[in-house]
C-alpha atoms as a PDB file:
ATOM      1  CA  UNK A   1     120.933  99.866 104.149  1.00  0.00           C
ATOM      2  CA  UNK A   2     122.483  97.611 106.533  1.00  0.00           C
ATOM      3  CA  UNK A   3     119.043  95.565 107.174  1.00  0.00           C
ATOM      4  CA  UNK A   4     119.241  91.614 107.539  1.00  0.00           C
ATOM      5  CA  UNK A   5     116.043  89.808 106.123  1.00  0.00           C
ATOM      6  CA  UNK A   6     115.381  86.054 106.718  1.00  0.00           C
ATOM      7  CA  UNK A   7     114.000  83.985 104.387  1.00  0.00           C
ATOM      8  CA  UNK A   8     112.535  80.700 105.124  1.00  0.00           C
ATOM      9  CA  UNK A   9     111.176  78.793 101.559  1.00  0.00           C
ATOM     10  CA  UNK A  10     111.526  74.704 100.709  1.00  0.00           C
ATOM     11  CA  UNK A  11     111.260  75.869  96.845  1.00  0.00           C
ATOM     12  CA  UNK A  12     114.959  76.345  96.372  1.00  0.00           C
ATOM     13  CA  UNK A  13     114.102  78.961  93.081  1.00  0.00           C
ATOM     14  CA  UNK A  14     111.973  80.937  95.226  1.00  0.00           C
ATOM     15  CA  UNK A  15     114.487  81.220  97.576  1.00  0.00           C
ATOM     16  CA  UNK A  16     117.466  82.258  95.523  1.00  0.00           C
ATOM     17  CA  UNK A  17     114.890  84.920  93.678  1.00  0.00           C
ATOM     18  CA  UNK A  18     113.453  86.122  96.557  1.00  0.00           C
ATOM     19  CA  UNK A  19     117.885  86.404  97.513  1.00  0.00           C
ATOM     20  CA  UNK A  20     118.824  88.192  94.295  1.00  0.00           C
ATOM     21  CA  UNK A  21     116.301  90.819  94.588  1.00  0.00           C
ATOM     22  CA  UNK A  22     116.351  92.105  98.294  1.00  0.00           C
ATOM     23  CA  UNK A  23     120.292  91.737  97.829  1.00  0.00           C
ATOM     24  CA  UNK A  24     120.315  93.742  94.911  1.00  0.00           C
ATOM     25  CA  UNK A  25     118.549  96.473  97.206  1.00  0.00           C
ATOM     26  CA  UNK A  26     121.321  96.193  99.674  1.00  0.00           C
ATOM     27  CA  UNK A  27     119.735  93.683 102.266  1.00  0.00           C
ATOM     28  CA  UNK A  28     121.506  91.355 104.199  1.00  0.00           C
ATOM     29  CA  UNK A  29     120.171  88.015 103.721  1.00  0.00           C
ATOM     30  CA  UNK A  30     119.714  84.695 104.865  1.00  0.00           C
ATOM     31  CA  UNK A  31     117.391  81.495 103.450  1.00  0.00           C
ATOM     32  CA  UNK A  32     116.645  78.587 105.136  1.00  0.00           C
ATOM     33  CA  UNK A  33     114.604  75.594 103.657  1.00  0.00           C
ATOM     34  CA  UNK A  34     112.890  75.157 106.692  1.00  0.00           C
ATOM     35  CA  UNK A  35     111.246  77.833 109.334  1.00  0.00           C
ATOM     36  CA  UNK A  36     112.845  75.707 112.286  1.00  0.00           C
ATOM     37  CA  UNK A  37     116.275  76.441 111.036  1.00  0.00           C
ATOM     38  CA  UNK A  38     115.003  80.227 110.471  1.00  0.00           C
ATOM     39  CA  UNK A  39     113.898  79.930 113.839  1.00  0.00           C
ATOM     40  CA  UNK A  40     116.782  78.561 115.260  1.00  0.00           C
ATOM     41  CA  UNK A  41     119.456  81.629 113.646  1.00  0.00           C
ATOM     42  CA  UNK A  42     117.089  84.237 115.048  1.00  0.00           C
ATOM     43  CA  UNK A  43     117.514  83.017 118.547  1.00  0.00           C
ATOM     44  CA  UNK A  44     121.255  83.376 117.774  1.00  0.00           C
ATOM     45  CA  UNK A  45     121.571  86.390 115.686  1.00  0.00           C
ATOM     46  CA  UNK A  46     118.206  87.979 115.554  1.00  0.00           C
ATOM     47  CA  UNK A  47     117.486  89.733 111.969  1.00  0.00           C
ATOM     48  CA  UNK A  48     115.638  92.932 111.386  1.00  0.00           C
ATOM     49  CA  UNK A  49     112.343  91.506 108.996  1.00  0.00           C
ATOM     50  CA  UNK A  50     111.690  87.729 108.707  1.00  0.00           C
ATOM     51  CA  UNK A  51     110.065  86.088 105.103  1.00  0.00           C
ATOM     52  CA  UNK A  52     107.972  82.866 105.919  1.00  0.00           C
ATOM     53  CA  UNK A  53     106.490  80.030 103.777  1.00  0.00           C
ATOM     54  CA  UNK A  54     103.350  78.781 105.405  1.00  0.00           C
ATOM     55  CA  UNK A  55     103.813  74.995 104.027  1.00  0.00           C
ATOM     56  CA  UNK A  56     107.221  74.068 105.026  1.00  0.00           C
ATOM     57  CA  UNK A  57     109.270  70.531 106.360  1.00  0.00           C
ATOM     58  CA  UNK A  58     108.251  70.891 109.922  1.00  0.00           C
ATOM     59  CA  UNK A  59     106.812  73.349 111.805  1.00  0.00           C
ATOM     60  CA  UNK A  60     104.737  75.159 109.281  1.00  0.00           C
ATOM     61  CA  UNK A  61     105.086  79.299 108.729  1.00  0.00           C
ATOM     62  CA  UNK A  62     101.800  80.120 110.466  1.00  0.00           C
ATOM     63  CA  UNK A  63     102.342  78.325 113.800  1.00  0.00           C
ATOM     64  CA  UNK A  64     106.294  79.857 113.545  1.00  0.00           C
ATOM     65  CA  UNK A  65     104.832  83.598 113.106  1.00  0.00           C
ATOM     66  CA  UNK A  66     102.605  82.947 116.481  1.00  0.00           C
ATOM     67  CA  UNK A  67     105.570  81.738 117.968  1.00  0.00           C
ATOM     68  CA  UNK A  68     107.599  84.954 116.844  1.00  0.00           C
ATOM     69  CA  UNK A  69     105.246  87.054 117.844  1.00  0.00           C
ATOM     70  CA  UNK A  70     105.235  85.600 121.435  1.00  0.00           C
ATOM     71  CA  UNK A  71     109.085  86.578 122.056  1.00  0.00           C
ATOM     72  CA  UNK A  72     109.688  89.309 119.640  1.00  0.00           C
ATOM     73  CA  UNK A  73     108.359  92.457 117.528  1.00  0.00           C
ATOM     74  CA  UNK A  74     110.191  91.713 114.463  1.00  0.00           C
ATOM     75  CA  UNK A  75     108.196  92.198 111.241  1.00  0.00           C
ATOM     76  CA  UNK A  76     106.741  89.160 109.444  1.00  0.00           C
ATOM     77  CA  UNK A  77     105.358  88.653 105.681  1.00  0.00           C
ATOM     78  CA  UNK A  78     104.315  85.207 104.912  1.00  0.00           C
ATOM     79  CA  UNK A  79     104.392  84.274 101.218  1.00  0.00           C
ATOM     80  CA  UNK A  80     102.204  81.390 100.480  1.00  0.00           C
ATOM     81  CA  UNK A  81     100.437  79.783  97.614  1.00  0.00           C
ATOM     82  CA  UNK A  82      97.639  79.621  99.868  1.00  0.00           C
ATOM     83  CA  UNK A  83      95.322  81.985  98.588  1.00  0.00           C
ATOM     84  CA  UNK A  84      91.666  81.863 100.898  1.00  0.00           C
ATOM     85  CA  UNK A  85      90.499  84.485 102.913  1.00  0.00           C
ATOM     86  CA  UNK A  86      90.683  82.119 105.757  1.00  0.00           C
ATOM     87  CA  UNK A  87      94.610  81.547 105.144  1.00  0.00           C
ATOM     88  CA  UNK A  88      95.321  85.557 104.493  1.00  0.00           C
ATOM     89  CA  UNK A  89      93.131  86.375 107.755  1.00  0.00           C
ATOM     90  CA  UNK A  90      95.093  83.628 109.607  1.00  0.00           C
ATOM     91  CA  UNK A  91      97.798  84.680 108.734  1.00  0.00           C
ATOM     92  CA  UNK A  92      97.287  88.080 109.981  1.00  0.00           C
ATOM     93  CA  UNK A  93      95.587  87.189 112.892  1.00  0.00           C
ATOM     94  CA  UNK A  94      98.593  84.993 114.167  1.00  0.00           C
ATOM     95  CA  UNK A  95     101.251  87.994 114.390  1.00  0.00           C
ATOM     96  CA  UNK A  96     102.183  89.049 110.772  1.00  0.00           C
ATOM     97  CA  UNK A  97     102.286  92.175 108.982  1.00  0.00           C
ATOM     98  CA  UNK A  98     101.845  91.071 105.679  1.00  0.00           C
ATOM     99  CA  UNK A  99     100.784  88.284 103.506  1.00  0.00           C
ATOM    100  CA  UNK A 100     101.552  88.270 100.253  1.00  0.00           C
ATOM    101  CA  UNK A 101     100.069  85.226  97.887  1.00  0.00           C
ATOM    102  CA  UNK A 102     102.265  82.954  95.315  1.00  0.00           C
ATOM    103  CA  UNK A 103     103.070  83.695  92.428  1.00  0.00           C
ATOM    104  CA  UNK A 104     103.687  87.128  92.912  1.00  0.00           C
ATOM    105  CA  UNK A 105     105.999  89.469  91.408  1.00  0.00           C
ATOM    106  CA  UNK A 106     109.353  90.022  93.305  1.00  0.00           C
ATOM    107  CA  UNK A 107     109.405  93.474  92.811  1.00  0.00           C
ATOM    108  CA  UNK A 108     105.973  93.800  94.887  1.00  0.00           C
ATOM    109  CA  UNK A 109     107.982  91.951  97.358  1.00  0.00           C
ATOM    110  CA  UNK A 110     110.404  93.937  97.467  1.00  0.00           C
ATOM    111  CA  UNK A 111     108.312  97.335  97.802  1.00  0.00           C
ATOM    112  CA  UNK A 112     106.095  95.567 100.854  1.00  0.00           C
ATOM    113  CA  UNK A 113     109.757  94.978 102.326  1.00  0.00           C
ATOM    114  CA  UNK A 114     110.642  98.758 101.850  1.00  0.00           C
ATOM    115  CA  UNK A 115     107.186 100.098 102.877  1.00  0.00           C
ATOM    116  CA  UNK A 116     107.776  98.064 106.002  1.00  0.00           C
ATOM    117  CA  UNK A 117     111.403  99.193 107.106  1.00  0.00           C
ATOM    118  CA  UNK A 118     109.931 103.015 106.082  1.00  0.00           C
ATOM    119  CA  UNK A 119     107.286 102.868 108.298  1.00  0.00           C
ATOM    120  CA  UNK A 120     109.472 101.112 111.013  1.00  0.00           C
ATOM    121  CA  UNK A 121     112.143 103.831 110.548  1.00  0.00           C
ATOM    122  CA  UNK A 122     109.114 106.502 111.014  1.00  0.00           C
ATOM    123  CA  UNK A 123     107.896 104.502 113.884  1.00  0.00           C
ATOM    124  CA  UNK A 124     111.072 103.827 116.117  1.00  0.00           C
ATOM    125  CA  UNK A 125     112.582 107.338 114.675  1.00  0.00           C
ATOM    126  CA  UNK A 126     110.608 108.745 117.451  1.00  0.00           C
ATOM    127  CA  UNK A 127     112.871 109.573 120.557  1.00  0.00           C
ATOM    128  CA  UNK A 128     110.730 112.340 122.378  1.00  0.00           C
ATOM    129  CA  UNK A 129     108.481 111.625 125.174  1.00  0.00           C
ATOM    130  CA  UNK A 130     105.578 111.821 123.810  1.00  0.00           C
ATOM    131  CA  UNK A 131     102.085 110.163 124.949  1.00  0.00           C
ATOM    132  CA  UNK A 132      98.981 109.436 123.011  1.00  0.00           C
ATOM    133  CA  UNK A 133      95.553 108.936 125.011  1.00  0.00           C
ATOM    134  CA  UNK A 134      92.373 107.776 124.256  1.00  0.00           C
ATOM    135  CA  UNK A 135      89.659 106.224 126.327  1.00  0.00           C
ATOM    136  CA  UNK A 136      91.527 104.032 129.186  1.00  0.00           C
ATOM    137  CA  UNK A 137      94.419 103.987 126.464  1.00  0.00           C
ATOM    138  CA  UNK A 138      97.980 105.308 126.559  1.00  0.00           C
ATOM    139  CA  UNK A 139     100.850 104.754 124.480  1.00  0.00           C
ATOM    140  CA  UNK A 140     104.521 105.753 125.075  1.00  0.00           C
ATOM    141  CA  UNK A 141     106.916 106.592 121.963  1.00  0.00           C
ATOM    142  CA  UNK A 142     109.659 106.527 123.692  1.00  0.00           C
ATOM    143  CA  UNK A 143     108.864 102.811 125.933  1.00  0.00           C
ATOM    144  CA  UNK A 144     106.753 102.022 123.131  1.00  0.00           C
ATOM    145  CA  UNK A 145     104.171 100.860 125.714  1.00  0.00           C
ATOM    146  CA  UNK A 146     100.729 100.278 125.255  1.00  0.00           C
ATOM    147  CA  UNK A 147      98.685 100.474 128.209  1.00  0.00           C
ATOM    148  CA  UNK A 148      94.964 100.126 129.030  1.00  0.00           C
ATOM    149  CA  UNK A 149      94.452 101.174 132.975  1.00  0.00           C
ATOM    150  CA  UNK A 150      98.053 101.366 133.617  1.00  0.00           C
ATOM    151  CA  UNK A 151      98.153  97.199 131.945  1.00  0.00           C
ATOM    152  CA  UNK A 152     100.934  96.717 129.547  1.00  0.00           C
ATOM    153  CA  UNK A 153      99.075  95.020 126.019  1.00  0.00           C
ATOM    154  CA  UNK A 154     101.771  93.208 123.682  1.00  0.00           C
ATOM    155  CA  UNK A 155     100.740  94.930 119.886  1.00  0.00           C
ATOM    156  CA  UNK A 156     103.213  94.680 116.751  1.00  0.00           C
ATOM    157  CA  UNK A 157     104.439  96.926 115.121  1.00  0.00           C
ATOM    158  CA  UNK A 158     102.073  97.261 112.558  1.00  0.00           C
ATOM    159  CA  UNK A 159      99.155  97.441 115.441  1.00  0.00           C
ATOM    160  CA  UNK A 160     101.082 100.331 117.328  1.00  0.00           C
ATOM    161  CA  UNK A 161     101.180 102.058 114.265  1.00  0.00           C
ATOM    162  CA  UNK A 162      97.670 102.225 113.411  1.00  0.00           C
ATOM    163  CA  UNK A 163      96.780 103.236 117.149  1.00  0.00           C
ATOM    164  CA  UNK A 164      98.716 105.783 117.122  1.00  0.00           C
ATOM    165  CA  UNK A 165      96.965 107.262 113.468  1.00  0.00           C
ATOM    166  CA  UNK A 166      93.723 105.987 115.262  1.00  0.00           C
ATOM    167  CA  UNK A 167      94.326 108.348 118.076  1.00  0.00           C
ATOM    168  CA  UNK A 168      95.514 110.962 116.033  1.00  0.00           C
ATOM    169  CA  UNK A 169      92.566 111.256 113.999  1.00  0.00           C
ATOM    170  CA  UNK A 170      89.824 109.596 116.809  1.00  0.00           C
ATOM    171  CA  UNK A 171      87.107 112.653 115.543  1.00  0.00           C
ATOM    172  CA  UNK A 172      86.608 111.273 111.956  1.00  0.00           C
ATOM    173  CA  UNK A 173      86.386 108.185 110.154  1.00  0.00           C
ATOM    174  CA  UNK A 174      89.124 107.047 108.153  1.00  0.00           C
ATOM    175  CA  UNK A 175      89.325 105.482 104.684  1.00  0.00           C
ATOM    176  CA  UNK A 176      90.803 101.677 104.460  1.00  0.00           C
ATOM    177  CA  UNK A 177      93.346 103.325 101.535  1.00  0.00           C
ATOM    178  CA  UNK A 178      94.284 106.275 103.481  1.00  0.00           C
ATOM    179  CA  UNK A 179      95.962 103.504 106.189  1.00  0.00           C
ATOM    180  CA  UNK A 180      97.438 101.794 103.878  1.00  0.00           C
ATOM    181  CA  UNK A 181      99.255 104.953 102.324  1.00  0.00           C
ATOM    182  CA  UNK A 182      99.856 106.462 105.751  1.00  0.00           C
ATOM    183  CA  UNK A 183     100.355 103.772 107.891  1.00  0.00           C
ATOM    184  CA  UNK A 184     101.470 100.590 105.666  1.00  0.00           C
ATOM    185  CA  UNK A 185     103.162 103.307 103.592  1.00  0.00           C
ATOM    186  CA  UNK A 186     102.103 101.208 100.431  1.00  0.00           C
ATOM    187  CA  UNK A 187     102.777 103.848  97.355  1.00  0.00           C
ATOM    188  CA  UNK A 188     101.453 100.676  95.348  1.00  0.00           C
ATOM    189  CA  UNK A 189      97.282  99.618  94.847  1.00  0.00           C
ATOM    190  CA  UNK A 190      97.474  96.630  97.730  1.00  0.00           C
ATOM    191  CA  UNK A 191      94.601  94.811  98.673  1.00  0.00           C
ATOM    192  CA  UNK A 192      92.129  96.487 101.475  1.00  0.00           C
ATOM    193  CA  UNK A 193      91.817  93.372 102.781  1.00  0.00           C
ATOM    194  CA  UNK A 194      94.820  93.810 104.380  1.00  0.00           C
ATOM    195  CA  UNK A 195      93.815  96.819 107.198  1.00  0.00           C
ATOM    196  CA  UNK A 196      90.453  94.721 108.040  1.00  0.00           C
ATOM    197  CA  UNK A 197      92.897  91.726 109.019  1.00  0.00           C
ATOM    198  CA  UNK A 198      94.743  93.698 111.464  1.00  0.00           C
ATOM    199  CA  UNK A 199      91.895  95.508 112.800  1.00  0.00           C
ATOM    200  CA  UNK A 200      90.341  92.190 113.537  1.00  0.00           C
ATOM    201  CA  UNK A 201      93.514  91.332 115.807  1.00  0.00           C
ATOM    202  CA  UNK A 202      93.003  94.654 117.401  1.00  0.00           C
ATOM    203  CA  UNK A 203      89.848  94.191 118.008  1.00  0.00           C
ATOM    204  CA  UNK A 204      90.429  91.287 119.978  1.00  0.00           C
ATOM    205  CA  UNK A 205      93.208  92.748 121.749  1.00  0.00           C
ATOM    206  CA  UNK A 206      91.544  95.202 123.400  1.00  0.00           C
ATOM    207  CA  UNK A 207      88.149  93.536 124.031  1.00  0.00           C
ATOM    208  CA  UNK A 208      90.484  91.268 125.877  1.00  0.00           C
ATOM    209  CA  UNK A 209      92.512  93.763 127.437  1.00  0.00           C
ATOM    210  CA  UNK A 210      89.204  95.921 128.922  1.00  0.00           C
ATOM    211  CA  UNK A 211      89.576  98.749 126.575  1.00  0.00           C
ATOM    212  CA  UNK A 212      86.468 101.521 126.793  1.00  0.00           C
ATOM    213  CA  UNK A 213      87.988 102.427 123.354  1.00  0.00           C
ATOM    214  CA  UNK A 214      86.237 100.529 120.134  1.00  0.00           C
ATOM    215  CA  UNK A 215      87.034 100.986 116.508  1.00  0.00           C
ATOM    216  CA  UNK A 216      83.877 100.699 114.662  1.00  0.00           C
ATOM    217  CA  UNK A 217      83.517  99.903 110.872  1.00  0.00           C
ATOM    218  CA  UNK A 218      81.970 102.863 108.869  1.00  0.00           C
ATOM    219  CA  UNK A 219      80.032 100.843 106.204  1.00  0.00           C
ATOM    220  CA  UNK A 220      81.696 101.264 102.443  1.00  0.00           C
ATOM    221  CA  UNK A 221      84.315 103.478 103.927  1.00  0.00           C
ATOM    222  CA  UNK A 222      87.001 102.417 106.596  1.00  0.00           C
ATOM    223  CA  UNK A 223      86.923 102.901 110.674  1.00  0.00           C
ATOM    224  CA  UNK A 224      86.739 105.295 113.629  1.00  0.00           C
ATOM    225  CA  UNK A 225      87.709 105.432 116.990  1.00  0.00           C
ATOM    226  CA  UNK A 226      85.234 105.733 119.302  1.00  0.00           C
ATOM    227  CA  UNK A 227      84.826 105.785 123.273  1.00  0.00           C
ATOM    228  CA  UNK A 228      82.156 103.103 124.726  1.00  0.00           C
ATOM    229  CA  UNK A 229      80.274 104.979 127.029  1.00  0.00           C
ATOM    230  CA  UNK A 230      79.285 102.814 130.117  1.00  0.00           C
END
């Protein structure tokens, strides 16, 4: 496959593990006991999906995924035996795409690792010039941009993603499973939970950012894009 996956754990078992499994798949990988050595190879020899601990030696795996997702759009799953909905929505709402809760069963792992690279491949597969528009919104494929009135916005992978399949389908409201199959690519039951987290960033993002364009919760279903009309 030719991907290289970081892993940064201070449980030397769940390391070496979390190593025999992706390796087995044909990842390239790398553990670190700490995130600040993680950290510290990536500025060297960036890798193509990064595996954080939250409670680490150091700088701990939530403040290191903020810090990530400042400089770069590499995905992020944090593993953690931290298991509130305040940690998982932290987690989430600091830059990762994923956040999957000790003990869990490497083989989940390892399909939230594949769904991630398929939907990347999907995602950056895309060479035409295509635009999508909505509201004051428009997104590049090609620049990847995101723009609300002409502004560059900073959105991760997984947020581009799910504009784009916002856009797509802005006249109807769309199930929470139906992103997770379509835009997660999950072929596995995964927790909901997971699409409110990110819509929560998004949210945010382009409140802050000015955008006329609102994704409002359709109760006991999902979401739908809709236009604020001033």
């Amino acid at each position: 496959m030719g991907k290289k996956i970081y892993i940064a754990d201070d449980e030397k078992n769940i390391r070496d593990l979390i190593f025999y499994f992706l390796t087995n798949e044909g990842y390239e990988v790398k553990t670190f006991p700490t995130g600040d050595e993680l950290v510290d190879c990536f500025h060297k020899d960036p890798c193509d999906l990064i595996i954080l601990d939250v409670t680490m030696p150091g700088t701990d795996g939530f403040i290191l995924s903020s810090m990530l997702r400042q400089e770069s759009k590499v995905p992020i799953i944090i593993v953690s035996a931290r298991d509130s909905e305040m940690d998982k929505i932290t987690g989430i709402s600091l830059g990762s795409d994923d956040y999957l809760t000790k003990p869990f069963s490497p083989m989940e792992l390892v399909a939230r690792v594949k769904a991630l690279f398929r939907r990347l491949t999907m995602d950056f597969g895309e060479t035409t010039d295509q635009t999508y528009a909505f509201a004051n919104i428009e997104m590049e494929m090609k620049s990847r941009d995101f723009k609300v009135d002409g502004k560059k916005v900073d959105l991760s992978p997984t947020e581009f993603t799910l504009m784009i399949y916002f856009i797509s389908n802005y006249s109807r409201a769309i199930s929470r499973e139906e992103l997770l199959k379509n835009v997660w690519k999950f072929d596995y039951d995964a927790d909901t939970r997971a699409a409110d987290d990110v819509i929560k960033r998004l949210r945010k993002k382009l409140l802050l950012a000015g955008s006329t364009a609102k994704i409002e919760s359709v109760w006991g279903f999902g979401f739908k894009l809709e236009e604020i009309v001033l």
